[in-house]
Protein backbone atom coordinates (compact mmCIF):
# COMPACT_ATOMS: atom_id res chain seq x y z
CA UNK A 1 93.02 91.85 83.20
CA UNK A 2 93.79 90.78 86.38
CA UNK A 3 92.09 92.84 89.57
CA UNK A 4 94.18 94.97 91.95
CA UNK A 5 93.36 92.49 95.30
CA UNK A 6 94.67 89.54 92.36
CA UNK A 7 98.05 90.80 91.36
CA UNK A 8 98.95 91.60 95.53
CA UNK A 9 97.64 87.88 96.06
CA UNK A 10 99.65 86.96 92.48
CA UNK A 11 103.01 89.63 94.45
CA UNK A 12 102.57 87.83 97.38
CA UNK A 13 102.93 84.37 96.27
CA UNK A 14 105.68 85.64 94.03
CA UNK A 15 107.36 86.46 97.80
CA UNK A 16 107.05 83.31 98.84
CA UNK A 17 108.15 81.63 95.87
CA UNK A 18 111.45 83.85 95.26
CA UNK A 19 112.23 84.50 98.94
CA UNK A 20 111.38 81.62 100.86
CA UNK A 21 110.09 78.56 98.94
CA UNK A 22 110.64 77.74 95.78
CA UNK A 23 110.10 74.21 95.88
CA UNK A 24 106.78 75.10 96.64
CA UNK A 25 106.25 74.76 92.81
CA UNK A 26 109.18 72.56 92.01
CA UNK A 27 111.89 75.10 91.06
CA UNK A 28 115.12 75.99 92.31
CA UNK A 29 116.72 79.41 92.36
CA UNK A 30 120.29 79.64 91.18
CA UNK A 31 122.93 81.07 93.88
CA UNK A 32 122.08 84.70 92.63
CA UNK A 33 118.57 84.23 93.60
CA UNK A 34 117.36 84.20 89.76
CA UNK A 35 115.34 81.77 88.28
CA UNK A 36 114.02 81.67 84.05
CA UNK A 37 110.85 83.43 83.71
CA UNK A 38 109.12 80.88 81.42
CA UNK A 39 109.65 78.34 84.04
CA UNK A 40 108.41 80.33 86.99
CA UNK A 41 105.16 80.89 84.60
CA UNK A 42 104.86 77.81 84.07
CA UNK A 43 105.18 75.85 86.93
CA UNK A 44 102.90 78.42 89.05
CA UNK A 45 100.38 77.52 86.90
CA UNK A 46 100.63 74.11 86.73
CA UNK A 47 99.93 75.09 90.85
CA UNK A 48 96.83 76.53 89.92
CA UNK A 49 98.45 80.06 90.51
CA UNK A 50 97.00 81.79 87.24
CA UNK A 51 99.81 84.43 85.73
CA UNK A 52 101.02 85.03 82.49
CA UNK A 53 103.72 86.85 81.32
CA UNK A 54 102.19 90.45 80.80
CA UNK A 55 100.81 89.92 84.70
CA UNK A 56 104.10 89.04 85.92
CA UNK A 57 105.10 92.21 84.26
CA UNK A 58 102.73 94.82 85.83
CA UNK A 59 104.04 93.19 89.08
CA UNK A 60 107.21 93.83 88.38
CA UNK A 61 106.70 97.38 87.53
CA UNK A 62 103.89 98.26 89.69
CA UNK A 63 105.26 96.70 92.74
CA UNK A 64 105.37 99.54 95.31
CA UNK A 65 108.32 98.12 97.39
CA UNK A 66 110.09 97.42 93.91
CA UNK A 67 110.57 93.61 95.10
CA UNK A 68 111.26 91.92 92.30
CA UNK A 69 113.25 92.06 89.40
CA UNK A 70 114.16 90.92 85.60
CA UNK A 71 117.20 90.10 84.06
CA UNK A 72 118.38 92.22 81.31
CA UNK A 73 116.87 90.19 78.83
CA UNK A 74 113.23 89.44 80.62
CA UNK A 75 114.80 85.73 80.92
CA UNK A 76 115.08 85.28 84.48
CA UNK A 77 113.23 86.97 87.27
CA UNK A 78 114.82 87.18 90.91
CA UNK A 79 113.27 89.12 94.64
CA UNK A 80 115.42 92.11 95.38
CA UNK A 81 116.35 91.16 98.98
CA UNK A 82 114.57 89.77 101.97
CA UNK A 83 115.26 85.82 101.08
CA UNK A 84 115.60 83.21 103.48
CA UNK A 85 117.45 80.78 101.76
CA UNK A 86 120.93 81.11 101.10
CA UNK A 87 121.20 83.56 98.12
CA UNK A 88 124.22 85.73 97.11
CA UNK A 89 122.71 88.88 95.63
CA UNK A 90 125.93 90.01 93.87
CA UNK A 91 125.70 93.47 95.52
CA UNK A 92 128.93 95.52 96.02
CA UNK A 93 129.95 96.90 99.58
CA UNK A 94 128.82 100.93 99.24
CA UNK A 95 129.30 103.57 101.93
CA UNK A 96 126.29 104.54 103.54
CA UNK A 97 124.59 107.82 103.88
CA UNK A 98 125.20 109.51 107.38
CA UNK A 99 121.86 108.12 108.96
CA UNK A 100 119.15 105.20 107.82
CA UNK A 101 116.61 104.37 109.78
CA UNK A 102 114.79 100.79 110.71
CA UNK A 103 110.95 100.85 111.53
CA UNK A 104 109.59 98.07 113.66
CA UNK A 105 106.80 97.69 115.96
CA UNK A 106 106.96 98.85 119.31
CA UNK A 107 106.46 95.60 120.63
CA UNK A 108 110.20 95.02 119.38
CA UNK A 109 111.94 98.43 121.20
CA UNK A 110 112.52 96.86 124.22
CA UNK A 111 114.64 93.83 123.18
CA UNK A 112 116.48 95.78 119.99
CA UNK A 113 117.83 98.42 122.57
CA UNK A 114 118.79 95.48 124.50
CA UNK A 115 119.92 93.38 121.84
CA UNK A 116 120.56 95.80 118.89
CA UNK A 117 119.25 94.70 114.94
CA UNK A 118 120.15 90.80 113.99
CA UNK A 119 119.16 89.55 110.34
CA UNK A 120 117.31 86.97 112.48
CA UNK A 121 116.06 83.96 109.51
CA UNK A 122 117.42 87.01 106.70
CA UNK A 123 120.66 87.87 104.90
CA UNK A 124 120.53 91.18 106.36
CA UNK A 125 119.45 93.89 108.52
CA UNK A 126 116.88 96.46 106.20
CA UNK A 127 117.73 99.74 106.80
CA UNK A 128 115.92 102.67 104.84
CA UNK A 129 117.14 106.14 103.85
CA UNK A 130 114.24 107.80 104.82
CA UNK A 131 112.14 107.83 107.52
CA UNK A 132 108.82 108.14 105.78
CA UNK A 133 109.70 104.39 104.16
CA UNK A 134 110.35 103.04 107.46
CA UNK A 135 107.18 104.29 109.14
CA UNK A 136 105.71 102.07 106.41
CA UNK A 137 107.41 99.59 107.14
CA UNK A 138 107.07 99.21 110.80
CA UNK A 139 103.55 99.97 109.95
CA UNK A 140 103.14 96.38 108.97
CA UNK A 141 104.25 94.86 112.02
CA UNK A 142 101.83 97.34 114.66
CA UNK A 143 102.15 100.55 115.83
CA UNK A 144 105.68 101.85 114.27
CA UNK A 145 108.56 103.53 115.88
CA UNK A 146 111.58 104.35 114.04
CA UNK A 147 114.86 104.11 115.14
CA UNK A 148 118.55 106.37 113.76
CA UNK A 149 121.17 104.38 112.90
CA UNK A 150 124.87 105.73 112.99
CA UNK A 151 125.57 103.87 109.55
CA UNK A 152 128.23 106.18 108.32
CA UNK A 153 130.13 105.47 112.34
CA UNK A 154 129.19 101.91 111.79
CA UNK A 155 131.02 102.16 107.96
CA UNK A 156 133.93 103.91 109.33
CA UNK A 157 134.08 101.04 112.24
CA UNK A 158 134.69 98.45 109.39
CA UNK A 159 131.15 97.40 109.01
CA UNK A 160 129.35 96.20 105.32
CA UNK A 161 127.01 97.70 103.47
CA UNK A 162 124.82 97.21 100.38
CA UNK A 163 122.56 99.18 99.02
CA UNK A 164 119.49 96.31 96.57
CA UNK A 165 118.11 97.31 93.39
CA UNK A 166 115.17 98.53 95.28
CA UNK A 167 116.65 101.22 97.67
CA UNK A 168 116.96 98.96 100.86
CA UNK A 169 120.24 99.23 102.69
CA UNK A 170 121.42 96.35 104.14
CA UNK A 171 124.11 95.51 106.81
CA UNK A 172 124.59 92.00 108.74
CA UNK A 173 123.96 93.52 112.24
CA UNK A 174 123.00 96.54 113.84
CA UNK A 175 124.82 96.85 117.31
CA UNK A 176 123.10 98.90 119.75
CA UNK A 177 125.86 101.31 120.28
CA UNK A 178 124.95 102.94 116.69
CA UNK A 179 121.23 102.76 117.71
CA UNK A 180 119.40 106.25 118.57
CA UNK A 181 115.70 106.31 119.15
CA UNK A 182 113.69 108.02 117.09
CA UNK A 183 109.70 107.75 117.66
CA UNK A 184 107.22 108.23 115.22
């Protein structure tokens, strides 16, 4: 049994891998972002990245940001959102809830009310539906602010959004005119 600190090393590297860098270990993702679980085993292994299949499992399903995925059929294994490579997720345009919210540092208020959200090197803009999850989030990055996001003005202005597996919302851009801010 693998320790806690080992699976979020294990999670992490599973980030990289099905987000960023899959060549990293000599695989390739197909355009829905999956890739077959036996492979993935076995090639981070043959990187010296120890995980078997009952590990990958418990990561999976312990995973507190829900970031990965299986197929159906525990055959392939695919990250929720967040990728920088070009990946179509398959996820259907779904009206939004009235507000979401987007945490950040506050090192990055300045320029977003100047600038408003951009995917930057992502798909997409994450947006969450509560504002105890973005907290969190911004967390990561510094001290957090939160800002409101008119999503259901932005929908009704002809804007996209999805909704991944995992809860996140996500949009291609966040103008600023739908921006309100919204400290911690």
């Amino acid at each position: 049994m693998k320790t806690e600190k080992e699976i979020n090393n294990l999670s992490k590297f599973l980030s990289l891998i099905l987000r960023h860098k899959p060549e990293t270990i000599g695989i390739e993702l197909d355009e829905n972002g999956w890739v077959n679980t036996n492979l993935l085993l076995e090639k981070s292994n043959q990187y010296n990245h120890k995980i078997d299949f009952e590990t990958l499992k418990i990561i999976v399903e312990t995973n507190n940001k829900n970031r990965f995925s299986f197929s159906d059929n525990f055959e392939k294994i695919r990250a929720n959102q967040g990728h920088s490579l070009n990946i179509e997720l398959g996820y259907l345009p779904t009206k939004p809830p009235r507000i979401l919210y987007h945490g950040t540092a506050e090192r990055n208020v300045n320029s977003i009310l100047l600038h408003g959200l951009d995917k930057r090197n992502r798909h997409h803009v994450h947006l969450s539906q509560n504002i105890e999850t973005a907290i969190n989030v911004g967390k990561r990055h510094g001290k957090p602010f939160v800002f409101k996001i008119l999503s259901e003005k932005m929908y009704n202005d002809e804007f996209e959004f999805f909704v991944s597996e995992n809860g996140v919302w996500l949009t291609e851009k966040v103008p600023t005119i739908y921006i309100l801010e919204k400290s911690c």
